[in-house]
C-alpha atoms as a PDB file:
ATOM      1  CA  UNK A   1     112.696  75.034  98.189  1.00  0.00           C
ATOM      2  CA  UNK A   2     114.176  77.879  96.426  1.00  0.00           C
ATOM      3  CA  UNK A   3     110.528  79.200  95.457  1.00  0.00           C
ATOM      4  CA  UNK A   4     109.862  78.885  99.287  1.00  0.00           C
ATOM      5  CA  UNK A   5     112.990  81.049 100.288  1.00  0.00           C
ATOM      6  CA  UNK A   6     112.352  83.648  97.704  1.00  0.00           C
ATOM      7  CA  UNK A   7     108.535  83.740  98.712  1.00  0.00           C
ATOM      8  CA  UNK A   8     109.965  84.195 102.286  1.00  0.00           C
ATOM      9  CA  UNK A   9     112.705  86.830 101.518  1.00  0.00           C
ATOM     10  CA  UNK A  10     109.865  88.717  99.586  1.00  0.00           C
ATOM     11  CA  UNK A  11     107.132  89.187 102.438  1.00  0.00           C
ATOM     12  CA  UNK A  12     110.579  89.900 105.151  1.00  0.00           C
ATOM     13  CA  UNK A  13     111.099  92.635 103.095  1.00  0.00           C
ATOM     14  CA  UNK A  14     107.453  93.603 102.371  1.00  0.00           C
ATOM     15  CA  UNK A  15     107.298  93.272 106.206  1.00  0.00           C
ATOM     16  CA  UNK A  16     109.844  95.613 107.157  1.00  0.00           C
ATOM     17  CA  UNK A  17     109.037  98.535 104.946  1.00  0.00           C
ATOM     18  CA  UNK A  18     105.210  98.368 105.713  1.00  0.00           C
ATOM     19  CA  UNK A  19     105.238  98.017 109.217  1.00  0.00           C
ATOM     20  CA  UNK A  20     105.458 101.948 109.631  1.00  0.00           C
ATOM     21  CA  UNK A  21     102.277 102.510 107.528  1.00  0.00           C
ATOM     22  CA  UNK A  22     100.426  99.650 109.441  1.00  0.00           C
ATOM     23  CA  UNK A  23     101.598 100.692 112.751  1.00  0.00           C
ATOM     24  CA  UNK A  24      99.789 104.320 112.254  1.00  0.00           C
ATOM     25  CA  UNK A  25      96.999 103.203 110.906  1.00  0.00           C
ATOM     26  CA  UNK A  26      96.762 100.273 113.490  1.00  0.00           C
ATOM     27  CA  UNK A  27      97.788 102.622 116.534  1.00  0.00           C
ATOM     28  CA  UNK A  28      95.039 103.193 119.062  1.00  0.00           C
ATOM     29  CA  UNK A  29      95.253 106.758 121.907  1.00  0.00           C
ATOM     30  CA  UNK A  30      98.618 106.934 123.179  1.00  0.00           C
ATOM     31  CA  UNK A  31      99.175 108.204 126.649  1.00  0.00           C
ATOM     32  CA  UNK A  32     102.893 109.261 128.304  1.00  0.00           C
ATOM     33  CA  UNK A  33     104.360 111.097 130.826  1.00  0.00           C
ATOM     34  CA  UNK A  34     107.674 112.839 131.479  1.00  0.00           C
ATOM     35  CA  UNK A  35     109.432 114.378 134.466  1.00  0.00           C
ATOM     36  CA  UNK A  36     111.670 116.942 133.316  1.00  0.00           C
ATOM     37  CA  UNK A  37     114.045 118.567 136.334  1.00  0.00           C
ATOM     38  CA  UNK A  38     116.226 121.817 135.533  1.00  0.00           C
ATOM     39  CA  UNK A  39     118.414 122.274 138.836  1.00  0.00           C
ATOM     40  CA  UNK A  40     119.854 126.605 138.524  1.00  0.00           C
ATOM     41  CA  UNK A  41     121.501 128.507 140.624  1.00  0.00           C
ATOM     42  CA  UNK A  42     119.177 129.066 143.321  1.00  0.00           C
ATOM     43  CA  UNK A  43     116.388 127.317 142.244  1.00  0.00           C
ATOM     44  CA  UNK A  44     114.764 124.274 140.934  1.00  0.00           C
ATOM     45  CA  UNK A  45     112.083 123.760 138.082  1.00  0.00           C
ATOM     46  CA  UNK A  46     110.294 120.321 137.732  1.00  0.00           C
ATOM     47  CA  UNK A  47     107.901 119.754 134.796  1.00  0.00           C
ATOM     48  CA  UNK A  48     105.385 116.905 135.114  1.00  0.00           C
ATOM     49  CA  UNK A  49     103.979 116.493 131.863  1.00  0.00           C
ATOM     50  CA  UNK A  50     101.517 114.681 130.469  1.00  0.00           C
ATOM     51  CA  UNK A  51     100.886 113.544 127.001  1.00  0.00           C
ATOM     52  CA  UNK A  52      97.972 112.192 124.633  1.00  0.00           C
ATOM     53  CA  UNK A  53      98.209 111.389 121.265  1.00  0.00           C
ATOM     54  CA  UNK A  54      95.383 110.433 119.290  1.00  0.00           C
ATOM     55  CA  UNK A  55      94.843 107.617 116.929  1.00  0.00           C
ATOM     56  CA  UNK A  56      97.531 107.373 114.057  1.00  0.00           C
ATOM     57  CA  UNK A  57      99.382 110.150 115.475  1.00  0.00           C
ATOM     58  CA  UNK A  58      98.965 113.749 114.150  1.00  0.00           C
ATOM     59  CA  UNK A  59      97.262 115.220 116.949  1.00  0.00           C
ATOM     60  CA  UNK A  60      98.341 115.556 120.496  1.00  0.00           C
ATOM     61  CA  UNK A  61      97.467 116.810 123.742  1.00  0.00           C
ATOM     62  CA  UNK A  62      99.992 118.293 126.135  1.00  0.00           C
ATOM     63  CA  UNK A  63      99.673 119.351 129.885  1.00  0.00           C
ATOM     64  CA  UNK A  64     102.025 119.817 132.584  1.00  0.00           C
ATOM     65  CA  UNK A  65     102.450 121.405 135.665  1.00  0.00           C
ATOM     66  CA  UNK A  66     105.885 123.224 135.823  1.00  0.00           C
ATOM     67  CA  UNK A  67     107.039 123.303 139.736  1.00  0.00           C
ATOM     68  CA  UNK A  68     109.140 126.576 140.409  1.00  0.00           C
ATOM     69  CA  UNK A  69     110.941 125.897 143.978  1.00  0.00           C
ATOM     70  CA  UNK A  70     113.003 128.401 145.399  1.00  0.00           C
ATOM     71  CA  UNK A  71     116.146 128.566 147.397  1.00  0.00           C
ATOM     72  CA  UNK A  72     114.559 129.666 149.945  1.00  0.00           C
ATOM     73  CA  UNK A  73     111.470 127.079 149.784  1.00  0.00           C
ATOM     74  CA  UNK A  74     109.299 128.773 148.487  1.00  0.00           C
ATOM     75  CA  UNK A  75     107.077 127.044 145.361  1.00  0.00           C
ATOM     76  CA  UNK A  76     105.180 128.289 142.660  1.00  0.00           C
ATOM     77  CA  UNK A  77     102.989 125.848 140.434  1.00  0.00           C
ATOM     78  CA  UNK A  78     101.681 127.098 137.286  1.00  0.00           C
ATOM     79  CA  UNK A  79      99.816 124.837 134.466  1.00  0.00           C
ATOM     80  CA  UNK A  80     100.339 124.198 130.985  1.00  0.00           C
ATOM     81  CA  UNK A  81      97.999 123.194 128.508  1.00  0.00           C
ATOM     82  CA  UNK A  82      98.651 122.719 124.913  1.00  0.00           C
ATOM     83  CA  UNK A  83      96.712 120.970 121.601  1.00  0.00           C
ATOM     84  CA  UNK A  84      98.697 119.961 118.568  1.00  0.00           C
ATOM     85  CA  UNK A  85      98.596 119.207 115.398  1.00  0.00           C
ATOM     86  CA  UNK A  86     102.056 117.103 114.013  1.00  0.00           C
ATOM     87  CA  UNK A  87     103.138 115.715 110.765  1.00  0.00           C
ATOM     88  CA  UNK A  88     104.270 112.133 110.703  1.00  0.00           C
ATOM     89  CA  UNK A  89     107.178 111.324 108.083  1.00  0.00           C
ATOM     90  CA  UNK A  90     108.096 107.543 109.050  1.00  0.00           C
ATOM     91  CA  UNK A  91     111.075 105.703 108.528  1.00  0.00           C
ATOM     92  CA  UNK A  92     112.492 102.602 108.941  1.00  0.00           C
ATOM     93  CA  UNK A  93     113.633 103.053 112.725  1.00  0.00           C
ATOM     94  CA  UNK A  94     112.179 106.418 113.255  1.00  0.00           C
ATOM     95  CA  UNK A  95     109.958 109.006 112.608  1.00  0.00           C
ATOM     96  CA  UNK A  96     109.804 112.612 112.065  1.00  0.00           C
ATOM     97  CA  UNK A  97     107.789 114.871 113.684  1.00  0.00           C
ATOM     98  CA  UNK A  98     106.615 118.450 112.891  1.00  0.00           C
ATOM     99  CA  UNK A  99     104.448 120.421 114.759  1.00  0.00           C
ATOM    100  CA  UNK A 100     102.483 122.485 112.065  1.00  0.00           C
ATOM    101  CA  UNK A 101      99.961 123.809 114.716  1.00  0.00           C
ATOM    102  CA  UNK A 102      99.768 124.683 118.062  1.00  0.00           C
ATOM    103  CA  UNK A 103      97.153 125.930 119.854  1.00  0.00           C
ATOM    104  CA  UNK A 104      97.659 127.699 123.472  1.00  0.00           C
ATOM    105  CA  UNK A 105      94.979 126.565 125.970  1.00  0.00           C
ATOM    106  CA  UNK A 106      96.904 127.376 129.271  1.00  0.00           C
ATOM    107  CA  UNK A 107     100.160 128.926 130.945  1.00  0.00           C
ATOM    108  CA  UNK A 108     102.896 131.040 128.980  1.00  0.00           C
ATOM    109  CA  UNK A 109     103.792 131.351 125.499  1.00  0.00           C
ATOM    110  CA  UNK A 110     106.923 129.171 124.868  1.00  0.00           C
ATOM    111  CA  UNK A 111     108.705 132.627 124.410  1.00  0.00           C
ATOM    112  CA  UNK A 112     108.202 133.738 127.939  1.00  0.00           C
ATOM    113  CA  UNK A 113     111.438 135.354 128.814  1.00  0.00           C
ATOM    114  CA  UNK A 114     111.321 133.182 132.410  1.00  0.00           C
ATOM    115  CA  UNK A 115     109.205 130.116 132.044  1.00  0.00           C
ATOM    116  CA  UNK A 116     109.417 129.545 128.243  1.00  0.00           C
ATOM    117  CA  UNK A 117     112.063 127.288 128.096  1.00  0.00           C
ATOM    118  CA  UNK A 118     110.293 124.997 130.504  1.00  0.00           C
ATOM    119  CA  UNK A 119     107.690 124.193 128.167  1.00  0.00           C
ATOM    120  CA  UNK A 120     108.351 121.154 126.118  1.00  0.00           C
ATOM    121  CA  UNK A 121     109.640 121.883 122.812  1.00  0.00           C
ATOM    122  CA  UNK A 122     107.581 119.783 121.185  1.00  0.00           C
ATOM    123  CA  UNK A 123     104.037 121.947 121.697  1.00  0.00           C
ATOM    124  CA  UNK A 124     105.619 124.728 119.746  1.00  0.00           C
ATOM    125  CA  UNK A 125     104.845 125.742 116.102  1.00  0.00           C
ATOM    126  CA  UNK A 126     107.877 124.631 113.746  1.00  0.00           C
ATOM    127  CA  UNK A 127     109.112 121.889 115.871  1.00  0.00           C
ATOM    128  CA  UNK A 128     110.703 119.463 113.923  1.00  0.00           C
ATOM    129  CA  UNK A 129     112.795 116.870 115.563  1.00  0.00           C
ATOM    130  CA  UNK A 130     113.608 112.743 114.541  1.00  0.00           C
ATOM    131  CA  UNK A 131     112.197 110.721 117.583  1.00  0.00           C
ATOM    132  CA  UNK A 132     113.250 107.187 117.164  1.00  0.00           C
ATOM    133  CA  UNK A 133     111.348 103.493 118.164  1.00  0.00           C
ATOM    134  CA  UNK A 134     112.297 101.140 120.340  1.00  0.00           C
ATOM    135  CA  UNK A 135     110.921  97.734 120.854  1.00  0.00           C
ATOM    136  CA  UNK A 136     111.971  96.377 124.451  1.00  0.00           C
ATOM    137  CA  UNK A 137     110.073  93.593 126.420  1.00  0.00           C
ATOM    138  CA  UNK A 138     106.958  93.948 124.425  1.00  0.00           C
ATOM    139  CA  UNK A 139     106.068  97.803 124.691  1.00  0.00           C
ATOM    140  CA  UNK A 140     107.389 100.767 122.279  1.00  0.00           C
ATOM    141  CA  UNK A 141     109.200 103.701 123.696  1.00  0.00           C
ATOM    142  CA  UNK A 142     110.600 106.447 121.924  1.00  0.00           C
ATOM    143  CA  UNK A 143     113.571 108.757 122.208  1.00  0.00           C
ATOM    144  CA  UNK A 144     116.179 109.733 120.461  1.00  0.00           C
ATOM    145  CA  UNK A 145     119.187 107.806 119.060  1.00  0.00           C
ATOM    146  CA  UNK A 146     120.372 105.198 121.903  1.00  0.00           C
ATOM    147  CA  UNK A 147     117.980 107.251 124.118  1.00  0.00           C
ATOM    148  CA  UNK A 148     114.383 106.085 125.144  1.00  0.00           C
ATOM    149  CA  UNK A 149     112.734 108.270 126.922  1.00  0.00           C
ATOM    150  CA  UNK A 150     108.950 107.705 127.344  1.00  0.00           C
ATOM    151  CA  UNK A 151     106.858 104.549 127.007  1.00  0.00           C
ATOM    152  CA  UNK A 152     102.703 104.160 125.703  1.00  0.00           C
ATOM    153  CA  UNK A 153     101.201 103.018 129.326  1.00  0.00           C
ATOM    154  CA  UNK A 154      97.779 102.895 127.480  1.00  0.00           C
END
């Protein structure tokens, strides 16, 4: 009995430190999306993005359409369109994420004096932020702590 406890405490334990490593390697294309509203004085700016990561998670595809409405009613819709290429550091509930290359397809650069800050962080060079896993009624999301934000719907 004791064998079959220790045998059992063993492979728990194996379990819980490998599941990062498998869950890369085992991960198939990823695809999320986010609605991101920023309500200003006199105006308000919606971003619909979109995101695809690829399998195991280092490269990533980003496009949104950023919705500029004006007090007045007026809209302007502009695209943006973004590759990337992330570093991976798992951990036991988390991971962190660094973008080590990004590559401009579409829209503004992130350091656009009026639309910049629109653009999701994440598609800039020298990102780095901890973006942490949840497990809730059989899908993963992530977020940050006590805060999931985005689910894989693929």
């Amino acid at each position: 009995m004791v064998i079959k406890i220790t045998l059992c405490l063993i492979f728990f334990f194996l379990g819980w430190f490998y599941t990062p490593v498998a869950l890369k390697e085992t991960s198939g294309d990823c695809i999320s999306n986010t609605i991101l509203l920023y309500n200003e004085s006199g105006r308000t700016i919606i971003s619909k993005s979109r995101w695809d990561m690829m399998k195991g998670g280092e490269q990533l595809y980003h496009s949104s359409v950023i919705k500029d409405i004006q007090e007045g009613g007026d809209a302007k819709n502009f695209s943006v369109d973004r590759t990337l290429n992330v570093e991976v550091d798992f951990h036991r509930d988390s991971l962190t994420v660094d973008t080590v290359k990004a590559f401009r397809i579409n829209g503004p650069e992130t350091s656009d004096p009026e639309y910049g800050r629109y653009i999701d962080p994440l598609s800039e060079l020298g990102f780095t932020s901890r973006i942490y896993i949840f497990y809730i009624n059989g899908r993963f999301l992530l977020g940050f702590r006590d805060l999931p934000l985005s689910f894989c719907q693929r």
